[in-house]
Protein backbone atom coordinates (compact mmCIF):
# COMPACT_ATOMS: atom_id res chain seq x y z
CA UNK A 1 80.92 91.84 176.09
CA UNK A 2 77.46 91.78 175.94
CA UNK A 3 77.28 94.64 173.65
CA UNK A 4 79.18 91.99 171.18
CA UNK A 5 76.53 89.00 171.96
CA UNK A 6 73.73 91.48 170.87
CA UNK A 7 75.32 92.45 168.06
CA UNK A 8 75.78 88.69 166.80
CA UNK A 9 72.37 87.75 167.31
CA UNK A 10 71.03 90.94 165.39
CA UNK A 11 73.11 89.77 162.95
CA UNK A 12 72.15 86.04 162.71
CA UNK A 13 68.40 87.37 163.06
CA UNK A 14 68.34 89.84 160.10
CA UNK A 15 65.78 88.95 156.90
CA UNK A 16 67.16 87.55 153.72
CA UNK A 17 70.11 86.00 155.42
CA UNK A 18 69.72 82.18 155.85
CA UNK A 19 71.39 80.62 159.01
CA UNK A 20 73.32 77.89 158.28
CA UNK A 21 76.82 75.84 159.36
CA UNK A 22 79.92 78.42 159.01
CA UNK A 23 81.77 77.48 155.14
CA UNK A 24 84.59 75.73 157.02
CA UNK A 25 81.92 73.11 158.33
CA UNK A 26 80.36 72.42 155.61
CA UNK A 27 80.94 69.08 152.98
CA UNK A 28 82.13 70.08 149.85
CA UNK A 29 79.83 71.00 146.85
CA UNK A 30 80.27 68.46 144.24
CA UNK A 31 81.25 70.17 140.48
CA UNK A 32 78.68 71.14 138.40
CA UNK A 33 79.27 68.59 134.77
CA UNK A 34 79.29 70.50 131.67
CA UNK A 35 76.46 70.14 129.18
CA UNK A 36 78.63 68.42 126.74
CA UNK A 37 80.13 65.71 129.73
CA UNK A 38 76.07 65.34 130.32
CA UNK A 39 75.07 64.68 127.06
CA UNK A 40 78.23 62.11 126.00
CA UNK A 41 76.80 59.66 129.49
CA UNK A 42 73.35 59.79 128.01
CA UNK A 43 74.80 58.58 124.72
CA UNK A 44 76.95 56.07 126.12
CA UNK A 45 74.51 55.00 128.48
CA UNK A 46 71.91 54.58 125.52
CA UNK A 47 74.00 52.51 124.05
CA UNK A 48 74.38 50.11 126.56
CA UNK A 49 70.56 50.18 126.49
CA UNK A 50 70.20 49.35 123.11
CA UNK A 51 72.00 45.87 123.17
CA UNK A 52 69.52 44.78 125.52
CA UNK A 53 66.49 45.75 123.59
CA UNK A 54 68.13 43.91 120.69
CA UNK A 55 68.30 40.91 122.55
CA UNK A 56 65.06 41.06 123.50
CA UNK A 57 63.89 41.19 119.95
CA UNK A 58 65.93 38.61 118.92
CA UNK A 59 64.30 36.38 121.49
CA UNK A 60 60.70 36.94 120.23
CA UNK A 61 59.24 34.47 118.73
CA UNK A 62 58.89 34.18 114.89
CA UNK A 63 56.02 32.76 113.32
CA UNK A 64 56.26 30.00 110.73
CA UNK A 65 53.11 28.52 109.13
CA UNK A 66 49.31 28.55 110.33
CA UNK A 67 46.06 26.87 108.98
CA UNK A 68 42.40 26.81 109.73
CA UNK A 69 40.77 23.59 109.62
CA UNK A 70 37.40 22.16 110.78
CA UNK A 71 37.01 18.15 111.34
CA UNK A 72 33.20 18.27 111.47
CA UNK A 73 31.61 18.78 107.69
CA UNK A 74 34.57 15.82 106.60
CA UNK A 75 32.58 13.21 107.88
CA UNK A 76 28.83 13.90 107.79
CA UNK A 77 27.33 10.85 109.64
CA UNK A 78 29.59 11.07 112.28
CA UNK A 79 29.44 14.39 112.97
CA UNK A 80 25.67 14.02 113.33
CA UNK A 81 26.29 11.16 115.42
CA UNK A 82 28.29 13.25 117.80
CA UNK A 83 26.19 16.10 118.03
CA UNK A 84 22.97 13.90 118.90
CA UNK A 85 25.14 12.29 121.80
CA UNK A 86 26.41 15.33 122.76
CA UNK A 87 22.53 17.25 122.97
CA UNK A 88 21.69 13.28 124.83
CA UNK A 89 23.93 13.80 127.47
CA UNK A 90 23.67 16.93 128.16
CA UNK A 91 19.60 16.06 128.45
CA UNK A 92 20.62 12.56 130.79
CA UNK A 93 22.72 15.17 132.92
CA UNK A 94 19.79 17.64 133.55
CA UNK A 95 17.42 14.84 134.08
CA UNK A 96 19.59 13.32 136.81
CA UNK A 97 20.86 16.43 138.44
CA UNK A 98 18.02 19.05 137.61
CA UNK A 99 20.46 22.22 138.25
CA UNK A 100 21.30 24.69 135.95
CA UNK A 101 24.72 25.26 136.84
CA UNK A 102 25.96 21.70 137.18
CA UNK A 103 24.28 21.60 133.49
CA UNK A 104 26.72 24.28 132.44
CA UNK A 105 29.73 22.80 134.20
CA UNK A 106 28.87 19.70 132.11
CA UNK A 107 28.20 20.84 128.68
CA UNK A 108 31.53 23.13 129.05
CA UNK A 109 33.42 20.35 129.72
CA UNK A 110 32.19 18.25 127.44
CA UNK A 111 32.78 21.53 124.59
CA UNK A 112 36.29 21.44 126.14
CA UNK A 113 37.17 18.08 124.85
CA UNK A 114 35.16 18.24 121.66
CA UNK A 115 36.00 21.24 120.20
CA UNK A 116 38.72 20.42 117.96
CA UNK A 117 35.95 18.56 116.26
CA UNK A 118 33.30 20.41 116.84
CA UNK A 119 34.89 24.51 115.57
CA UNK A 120 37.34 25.11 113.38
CA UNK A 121 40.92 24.92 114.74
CA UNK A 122 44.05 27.26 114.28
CA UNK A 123 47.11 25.64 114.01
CA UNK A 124 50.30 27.16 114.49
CA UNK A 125 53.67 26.29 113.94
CA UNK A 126 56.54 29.12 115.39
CA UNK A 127 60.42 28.44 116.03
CA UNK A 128 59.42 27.96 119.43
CA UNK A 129 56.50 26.06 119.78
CA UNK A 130 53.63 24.50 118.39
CA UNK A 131 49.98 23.94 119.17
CA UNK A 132 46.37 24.83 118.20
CA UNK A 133 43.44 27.44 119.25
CA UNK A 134 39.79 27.07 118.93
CA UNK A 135 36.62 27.58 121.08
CA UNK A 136 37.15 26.62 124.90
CA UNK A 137 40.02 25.05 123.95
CA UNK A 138 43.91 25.73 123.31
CA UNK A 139 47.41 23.69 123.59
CA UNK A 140 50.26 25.25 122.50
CA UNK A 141 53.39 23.89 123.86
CA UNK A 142 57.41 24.04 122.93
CA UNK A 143 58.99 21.94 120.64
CA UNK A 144 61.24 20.45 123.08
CA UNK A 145 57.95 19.29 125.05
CA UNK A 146 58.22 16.03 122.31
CA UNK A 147 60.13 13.63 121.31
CA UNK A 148 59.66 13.26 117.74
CA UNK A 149 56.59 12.75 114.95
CA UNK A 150 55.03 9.57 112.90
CA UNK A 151 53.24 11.00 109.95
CA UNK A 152 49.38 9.38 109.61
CA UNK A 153 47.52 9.93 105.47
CA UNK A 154 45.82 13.00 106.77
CA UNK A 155 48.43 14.62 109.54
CA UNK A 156 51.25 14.23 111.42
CA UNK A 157 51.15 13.56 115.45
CA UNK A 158 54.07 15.03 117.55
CA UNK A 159 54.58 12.39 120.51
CA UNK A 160 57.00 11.70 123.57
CA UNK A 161 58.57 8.71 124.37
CA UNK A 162 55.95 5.92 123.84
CA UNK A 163 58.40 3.13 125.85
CA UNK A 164 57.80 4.54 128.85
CA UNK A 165 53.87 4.34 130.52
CA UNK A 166 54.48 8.66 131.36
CA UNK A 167 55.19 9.21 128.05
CA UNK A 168 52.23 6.61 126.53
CA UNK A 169 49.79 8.91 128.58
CA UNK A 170 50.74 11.85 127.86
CA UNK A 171 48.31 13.11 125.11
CA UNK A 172 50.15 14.85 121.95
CA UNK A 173 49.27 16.74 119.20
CA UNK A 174 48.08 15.85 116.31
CA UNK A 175 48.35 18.40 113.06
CA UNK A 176 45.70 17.70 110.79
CA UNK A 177 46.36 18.35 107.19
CA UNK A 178 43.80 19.96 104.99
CA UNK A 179 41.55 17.74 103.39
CA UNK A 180 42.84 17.76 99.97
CA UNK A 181 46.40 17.32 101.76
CA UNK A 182 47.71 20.49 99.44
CA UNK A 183 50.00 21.54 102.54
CA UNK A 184 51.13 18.72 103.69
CA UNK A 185 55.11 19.48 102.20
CA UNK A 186 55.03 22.64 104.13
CA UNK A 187 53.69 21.13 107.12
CA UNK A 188 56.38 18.47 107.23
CA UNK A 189 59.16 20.57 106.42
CA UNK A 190 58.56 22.34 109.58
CA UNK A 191 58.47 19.43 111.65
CA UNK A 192 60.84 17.98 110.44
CA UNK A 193 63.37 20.38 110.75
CA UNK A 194 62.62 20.64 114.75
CA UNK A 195 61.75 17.04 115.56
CA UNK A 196 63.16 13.57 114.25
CA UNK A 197 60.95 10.70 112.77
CA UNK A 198 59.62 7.99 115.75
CA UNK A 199 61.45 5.64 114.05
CA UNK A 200 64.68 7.33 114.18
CA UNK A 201 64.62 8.73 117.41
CA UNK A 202 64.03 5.51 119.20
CA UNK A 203 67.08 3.84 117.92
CA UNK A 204 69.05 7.03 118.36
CA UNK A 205 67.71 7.09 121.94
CA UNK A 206 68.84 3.34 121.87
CA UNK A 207 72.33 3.58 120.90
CA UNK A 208 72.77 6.54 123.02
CA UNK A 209 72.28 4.50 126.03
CA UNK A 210 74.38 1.68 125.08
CA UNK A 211 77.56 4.09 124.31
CA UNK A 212 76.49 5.53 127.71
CA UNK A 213 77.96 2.37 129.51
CA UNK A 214 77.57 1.33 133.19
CA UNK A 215 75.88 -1.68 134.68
CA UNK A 216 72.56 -1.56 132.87
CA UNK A 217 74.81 -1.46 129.96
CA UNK A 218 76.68 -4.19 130.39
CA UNK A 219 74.01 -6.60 131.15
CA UNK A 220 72.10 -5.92 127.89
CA UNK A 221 75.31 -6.59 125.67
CA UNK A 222 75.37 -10.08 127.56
CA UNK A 223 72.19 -10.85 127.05
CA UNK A 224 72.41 -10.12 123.42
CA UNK A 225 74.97 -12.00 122.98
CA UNK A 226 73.64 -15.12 125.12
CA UNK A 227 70.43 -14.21 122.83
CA UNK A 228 72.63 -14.43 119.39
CA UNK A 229 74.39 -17.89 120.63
């Protein structure tokens, strides 16, 4: 018997021979896929792949129309008007407050709010949104941010919903037309075919609410019709 142990343990010891669990222990091995099995799941899966991307592209959004236009050289005086009160207070500011950086805190601010007047703006209209980019300054925003447009001689102003005080404040966008108004059917066209006319919208907005029914309903009907007798 302990010839036998020896024997074993010379065995399990010898070089080249890796110890391991006996065959009858062990899991079993799963089977190796053939090269063509391999290659029809990369296919297949690359096709599953490929709808995605599509949809992705799809959602990306498509540029319509864009313009340069500059405000400033339109109307001379004023422009020179602004400029001297902008150079003023930037002078009143570093007179008061002597500080270099609260000097430059000022005068970008003050850029910040003038610069649609004061550089040359890029508008652009896409099937999403809408908006302009110039220096220090930039508001593009989606279509569905408004609630319709009222066209002015030289542009057309996108606004919300002026019968509310939110929607009064809330600043819009105005798209300025260029000077001799030669894109003005193109701009339009665009807008139009995302947004409705003030106008219209209001009164659609109007009956909507009356077809809506409920209280609030109900008492404006009566007092329309107490208004009419």
């Amino acid at each position: 018997m302990p010839r036998k142990n020896k024997d074993s343990q010379a065995e399990q010891s010898q070089p080249g021979r890796p110890a391991g669990r006996p065959s009858y222990l062990r899991g079993l091995r799963p089977r190796e896929k053939a090269p063509g099995a391999v290659k029809q799941e990369a296919k297949d899966e690359a096709k599953e792949i490929a709808p995605v991307e599509e949809e992705q592209e799809a959602k990306e959004d498509v540029e319509l129309y864009r313009w340069i236009n500059w405000l400033l050289p339109r109307r001379p005086l004023v422009a020179v008007f602004v400029i001297a009160s902008f150079i003023g207070s930037i002078a009143i500011a570093y007179w008061a407050v002597p500080q270099l950086f609260f000097v430059a805190v000022i005068s970008v601010i003050f850029l910040n709010r003038l610069a649609p007047y004061l550089f040359p703006v890029t508008f652009i209209l896409t099937e999403e949104k809408v908006g302009y980019r110039t220096f220090l300054a930039r508001d593009i925003r989606p279509w569905n941010a408004f609630m319709a447009y009222r066209e002015f001689p030289d542009g057309v102003l996108l606004t919300h919903d002026i019968r509310t005080f939110r929607g009064r404040m809330k600043e819009g966008i105005f798209l300025y037309y260029y000077q001799d108004g030669s894109n003005k059917d193109e701009i339009l066209r665009i807008v139009s075919s995302k947004l409705k006319p003030l106008d219209e919208a209001l009164s659609t907005d109007q009956k909507a609410k009356e077809e809506k029914g409920g209280l609030r309903s109900a008492i404006r009907r009566i007092r329309r019709l107490r208004s009419k007798d």
